[in-house]
N, C-alpha and C. Protein backbone atom coordinates (compact mmCIF):
# COMPACT_ATOMS: atom_id res chain seq x y z
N UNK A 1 -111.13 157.75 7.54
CA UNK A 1 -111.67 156.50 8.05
C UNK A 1 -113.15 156.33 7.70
N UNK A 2 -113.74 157.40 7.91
CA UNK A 2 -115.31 157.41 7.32
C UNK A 2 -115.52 156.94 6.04
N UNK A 3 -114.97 157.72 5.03
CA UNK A 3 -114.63 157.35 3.86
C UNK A 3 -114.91 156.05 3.80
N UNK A 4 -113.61 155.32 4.08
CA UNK A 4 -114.13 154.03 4.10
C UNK A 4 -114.93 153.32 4.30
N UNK A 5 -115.50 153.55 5.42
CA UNK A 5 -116.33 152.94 6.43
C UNK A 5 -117.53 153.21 4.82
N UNK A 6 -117.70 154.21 4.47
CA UNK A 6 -118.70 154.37 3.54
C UNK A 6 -118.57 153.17 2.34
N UNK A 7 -117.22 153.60 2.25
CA UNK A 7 -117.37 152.22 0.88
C UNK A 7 -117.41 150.84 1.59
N UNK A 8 -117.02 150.66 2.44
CA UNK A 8 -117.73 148.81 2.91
C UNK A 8 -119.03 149.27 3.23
N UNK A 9 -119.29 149.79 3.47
CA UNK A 9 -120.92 149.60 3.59
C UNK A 9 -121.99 149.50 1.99
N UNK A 10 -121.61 150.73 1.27
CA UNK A 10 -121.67 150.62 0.17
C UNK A 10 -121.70 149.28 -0.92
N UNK A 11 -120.15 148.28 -0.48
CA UNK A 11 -120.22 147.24 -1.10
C UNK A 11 -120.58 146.27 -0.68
N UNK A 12 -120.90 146.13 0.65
CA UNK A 12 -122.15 145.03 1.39
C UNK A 12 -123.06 145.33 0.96
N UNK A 13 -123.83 146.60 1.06
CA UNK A 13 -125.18 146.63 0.67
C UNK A 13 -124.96 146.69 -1.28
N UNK A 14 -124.03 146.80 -1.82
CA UNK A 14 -124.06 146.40 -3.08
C UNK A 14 -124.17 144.87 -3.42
N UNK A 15 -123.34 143.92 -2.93
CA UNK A 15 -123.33 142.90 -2.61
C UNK A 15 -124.87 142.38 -2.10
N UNK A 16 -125.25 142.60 -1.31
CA UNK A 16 -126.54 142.05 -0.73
C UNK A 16 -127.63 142.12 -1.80
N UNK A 17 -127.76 143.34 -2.16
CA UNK A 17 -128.16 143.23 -4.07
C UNK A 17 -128.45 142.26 -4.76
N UNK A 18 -127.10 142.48 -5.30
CA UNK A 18 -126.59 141.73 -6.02
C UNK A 18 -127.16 140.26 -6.08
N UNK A 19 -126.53 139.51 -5.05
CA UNK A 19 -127.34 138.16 -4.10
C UNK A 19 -128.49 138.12 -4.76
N UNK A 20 -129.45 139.09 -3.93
CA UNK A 20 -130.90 138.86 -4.46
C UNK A 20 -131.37 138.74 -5.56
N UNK A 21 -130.59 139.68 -6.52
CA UNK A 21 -131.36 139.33 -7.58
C UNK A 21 -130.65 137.95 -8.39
N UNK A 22 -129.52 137.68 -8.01
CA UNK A 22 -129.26 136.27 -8.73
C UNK A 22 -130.26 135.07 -7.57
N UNK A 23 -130.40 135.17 -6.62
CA UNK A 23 -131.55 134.26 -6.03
C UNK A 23 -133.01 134.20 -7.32
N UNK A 24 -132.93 135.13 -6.97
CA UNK A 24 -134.15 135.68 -8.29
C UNK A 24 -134.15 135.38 -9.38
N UNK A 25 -133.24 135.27 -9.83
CA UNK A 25 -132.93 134.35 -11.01
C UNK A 25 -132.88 132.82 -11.33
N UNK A 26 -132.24 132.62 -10.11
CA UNK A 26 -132.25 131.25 -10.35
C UNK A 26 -133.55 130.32 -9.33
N UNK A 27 -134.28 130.90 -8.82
CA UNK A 27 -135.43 130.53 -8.25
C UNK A 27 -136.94 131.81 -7.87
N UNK A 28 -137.24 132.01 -8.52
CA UNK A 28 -138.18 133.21 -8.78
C UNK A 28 -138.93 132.91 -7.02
N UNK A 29 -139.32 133.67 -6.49
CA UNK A 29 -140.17 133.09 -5.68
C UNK A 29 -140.69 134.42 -4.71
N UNK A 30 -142.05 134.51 -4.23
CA UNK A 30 -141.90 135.87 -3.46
C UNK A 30 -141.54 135.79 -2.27
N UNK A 31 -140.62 135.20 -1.75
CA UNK A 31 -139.04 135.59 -0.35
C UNK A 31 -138.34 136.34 -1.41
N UNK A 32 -137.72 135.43 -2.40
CA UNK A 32 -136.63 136.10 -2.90
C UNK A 32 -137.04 137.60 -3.53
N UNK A 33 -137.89 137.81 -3.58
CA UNK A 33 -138.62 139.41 -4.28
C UNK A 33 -138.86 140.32 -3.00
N UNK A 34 -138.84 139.80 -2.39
CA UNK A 34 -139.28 140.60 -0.60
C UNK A 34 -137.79 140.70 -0.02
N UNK A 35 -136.86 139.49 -0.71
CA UNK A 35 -135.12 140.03 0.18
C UNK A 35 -134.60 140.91 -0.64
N UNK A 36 -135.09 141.24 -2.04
CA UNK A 36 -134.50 141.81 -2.55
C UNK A 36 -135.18 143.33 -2.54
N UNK A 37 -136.22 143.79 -1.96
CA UNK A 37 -136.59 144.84 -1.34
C UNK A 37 -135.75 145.12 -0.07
N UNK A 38 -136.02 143.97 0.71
CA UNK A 38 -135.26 144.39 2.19
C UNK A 38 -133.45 144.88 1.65
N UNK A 39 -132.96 144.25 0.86
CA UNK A 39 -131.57 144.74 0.38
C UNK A 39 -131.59 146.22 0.02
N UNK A 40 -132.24 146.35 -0.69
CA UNK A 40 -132.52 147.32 -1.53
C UNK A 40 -132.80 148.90 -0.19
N UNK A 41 -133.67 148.29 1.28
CA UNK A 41 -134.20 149.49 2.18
C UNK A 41 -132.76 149.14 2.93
N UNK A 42 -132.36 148.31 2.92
CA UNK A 42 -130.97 148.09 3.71
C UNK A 42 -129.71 149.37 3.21
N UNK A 43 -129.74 148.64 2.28
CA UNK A 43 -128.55 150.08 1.60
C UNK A 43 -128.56 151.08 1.78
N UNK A 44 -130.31 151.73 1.78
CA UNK A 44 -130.91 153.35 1.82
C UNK A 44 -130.33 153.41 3.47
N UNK A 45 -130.67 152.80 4.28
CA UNK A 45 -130.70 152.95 5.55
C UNK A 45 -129.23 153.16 5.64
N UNK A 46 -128.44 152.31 5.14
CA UNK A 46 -127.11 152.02 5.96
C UNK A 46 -126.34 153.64 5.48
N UNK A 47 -126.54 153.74 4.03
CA UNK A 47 -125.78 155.09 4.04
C UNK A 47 -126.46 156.61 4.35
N UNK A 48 -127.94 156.58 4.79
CA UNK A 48 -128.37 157.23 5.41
C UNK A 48 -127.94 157.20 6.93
N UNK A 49 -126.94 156.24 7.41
CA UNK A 49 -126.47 156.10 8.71
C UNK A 49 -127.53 156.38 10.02
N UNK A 50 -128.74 155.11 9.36
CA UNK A 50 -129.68 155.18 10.64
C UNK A 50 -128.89 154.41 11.77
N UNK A 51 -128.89 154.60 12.89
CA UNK A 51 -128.29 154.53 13.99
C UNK A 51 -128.72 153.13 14.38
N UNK A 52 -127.01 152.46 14.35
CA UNK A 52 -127.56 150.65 14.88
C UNK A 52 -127.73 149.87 13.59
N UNK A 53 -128.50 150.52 12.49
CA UNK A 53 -128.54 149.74 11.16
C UNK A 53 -127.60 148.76 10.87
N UNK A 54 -126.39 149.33 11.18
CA UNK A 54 -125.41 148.36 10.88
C UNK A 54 -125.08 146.70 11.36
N UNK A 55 -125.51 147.14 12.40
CA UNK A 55 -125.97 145.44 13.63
C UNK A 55 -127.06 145.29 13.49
N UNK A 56 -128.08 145.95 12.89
CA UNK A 56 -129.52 145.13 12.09
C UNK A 56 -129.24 144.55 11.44
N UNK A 57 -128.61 144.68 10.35
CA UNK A 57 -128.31 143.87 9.11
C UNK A 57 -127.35 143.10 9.36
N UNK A 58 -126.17 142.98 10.10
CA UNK A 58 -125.36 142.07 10.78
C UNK A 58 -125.84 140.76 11.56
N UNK A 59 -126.93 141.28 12.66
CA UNK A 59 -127.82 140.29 12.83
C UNK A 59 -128.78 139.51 12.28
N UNK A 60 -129.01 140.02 10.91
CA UNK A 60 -130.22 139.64 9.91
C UNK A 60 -129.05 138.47 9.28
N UNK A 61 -127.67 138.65 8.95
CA UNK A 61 -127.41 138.00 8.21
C UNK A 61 -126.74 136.97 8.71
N UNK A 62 -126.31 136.81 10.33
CA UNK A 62 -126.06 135.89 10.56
C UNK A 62 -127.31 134.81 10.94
N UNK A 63 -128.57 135.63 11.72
CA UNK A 63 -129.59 134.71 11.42
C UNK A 63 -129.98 134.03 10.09
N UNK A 64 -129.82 134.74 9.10
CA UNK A 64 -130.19 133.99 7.63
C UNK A 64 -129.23 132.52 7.37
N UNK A 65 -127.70 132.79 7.41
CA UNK A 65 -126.48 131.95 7.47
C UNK A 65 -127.17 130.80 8.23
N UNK A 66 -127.45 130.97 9.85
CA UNK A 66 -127.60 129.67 10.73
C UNK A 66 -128.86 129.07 10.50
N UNK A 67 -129.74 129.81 9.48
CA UNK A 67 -130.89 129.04 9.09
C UNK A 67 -130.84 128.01 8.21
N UNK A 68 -130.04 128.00 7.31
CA UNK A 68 -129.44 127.75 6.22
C UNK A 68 -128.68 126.90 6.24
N UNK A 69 -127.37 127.16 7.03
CA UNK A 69 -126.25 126.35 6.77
C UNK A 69 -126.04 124.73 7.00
N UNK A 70 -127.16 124.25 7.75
CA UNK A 70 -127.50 122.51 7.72
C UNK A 70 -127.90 122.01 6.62
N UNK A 71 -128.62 122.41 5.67
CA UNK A 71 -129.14 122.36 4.78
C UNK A 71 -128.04 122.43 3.81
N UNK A 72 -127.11 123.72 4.25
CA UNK A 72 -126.46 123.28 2.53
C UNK A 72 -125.06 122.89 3.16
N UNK A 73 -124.56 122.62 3.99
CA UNK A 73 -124.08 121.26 4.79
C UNK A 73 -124.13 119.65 3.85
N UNK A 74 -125.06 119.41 4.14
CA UNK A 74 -125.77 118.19 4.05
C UNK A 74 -126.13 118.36 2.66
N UNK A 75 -126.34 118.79 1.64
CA UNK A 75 -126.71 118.97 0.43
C UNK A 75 -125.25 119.62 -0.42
N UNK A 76 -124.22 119.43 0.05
CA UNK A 76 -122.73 120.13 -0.42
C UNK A 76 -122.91 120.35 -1.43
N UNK A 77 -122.93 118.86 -1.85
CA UNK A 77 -122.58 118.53 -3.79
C UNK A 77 -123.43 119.11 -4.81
N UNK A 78 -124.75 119.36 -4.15
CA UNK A 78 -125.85 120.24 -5.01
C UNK A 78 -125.75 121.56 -4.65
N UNK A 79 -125.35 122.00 -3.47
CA UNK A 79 -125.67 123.49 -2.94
C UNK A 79 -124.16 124.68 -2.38
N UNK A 80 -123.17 123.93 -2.66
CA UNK A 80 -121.90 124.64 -2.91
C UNK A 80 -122.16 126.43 -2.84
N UNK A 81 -122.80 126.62 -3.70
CA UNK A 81 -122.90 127.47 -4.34
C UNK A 81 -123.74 128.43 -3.19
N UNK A 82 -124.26 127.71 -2.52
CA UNK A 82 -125.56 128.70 -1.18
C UNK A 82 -124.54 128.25 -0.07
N UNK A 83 -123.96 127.73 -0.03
CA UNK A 83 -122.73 127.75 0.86
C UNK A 83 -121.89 128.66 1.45
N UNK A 84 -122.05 129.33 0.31
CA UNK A 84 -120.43 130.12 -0.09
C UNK A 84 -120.95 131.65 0.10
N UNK A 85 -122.51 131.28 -0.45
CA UNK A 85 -122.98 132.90 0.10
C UNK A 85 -123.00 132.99 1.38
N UNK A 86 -123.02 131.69 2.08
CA UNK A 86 -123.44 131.80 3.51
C UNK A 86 -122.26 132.58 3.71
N UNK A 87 -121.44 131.96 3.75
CA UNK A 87 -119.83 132.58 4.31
C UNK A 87 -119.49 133.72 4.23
N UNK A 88 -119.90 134.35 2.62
CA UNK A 88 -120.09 135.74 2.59
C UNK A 88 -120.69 136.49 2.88
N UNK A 89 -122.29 135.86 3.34
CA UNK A 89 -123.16 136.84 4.41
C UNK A 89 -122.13 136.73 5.94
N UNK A 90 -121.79 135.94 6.28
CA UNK A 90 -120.80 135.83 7.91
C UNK A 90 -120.05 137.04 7.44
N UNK A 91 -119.15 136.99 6.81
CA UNK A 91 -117.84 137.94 6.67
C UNK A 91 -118.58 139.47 6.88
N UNK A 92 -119.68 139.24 5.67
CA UNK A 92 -119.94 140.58 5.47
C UNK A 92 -120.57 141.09 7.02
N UNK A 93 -120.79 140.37 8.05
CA UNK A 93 -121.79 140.72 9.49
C UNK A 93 -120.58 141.09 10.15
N UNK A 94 -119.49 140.00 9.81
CA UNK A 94 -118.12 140.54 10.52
C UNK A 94 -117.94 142.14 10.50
N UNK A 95 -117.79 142.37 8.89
CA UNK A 95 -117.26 143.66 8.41
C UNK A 95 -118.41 144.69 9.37
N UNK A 96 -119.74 144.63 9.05
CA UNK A 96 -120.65 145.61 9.24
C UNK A 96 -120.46 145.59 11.06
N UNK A 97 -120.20 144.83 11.57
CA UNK A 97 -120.54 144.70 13.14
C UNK A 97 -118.78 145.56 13.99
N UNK A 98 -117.78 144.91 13.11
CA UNK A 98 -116.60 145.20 14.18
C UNK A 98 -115.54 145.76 13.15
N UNK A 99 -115.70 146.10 12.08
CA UNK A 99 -114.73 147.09 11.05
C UNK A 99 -114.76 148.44 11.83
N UNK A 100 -113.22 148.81 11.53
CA UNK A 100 -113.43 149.77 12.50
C UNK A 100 -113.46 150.95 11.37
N UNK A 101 -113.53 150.90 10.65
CA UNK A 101 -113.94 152.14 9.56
C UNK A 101 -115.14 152.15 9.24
N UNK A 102 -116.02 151.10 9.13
CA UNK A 102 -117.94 150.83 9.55
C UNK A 102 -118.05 151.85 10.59
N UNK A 103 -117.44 151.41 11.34
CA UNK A 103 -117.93 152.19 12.93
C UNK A 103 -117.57 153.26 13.08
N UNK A 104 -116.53 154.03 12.93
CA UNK A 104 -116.45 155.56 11.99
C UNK A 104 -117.32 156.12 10.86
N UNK A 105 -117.74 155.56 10.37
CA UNK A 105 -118.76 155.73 9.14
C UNK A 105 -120.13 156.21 9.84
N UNK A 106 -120.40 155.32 10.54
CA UNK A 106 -121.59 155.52 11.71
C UNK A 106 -121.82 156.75 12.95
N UNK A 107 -120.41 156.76 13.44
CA UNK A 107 -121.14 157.71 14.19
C UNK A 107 -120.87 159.57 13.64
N UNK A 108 -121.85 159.95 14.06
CA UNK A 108 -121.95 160.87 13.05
C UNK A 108 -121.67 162.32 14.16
């Protein structure tokens, strides 16, 4: 079960990556160079299994989502695309917060 728990964490914080640096790409800006650090200490943390990390970043990403999601709401037809990450930051808070192989992964 750990196992697992390792690889979803692994591919969230691969994923979260990932994200950043295509933000980064397609809008250079220093947030997007500072989330893509925080991704980057996120990952170290999560499979270093600092304690709780996992609902840090769960909470980070649903706060990011509800910051967001009026905006690309209301902007559909242009912003589809930041939409969809939203959804996949939700899922991924799902996974990190109440997977029960996350939560085996964690306690140590």
């Amino acid at each position: 079960m750990a196992e697992t728990g390792k690889k979803w964490v692994f591919g969230i914080g691969l994923y979260l990556i990932v994200k950043s640096v295509l933000n980064l790409i397609l809008g250079f800006s220093a947030s997007n160079l500072i989330m893509l650090i925080v991704s980057v200490v996120a990952l170290v943390l999560m499979l270093s299994r600092v304690p709780y990390i996992n609902y840090i970043v769960a909470v980070f990403l649903v706060i990011m989502f509800l910051m967001h999601v009026g905006d690309n709401i209301s902007n559909f037809r242009g912003q589809w695309f930041y939409l969809l990450e939203g959804l996949l930051d939700l899922g991924a808070a799902a996974v990190l917060a109440f997977e029960k192989n996350v939560k085996a992964f964690f306690r140590k």
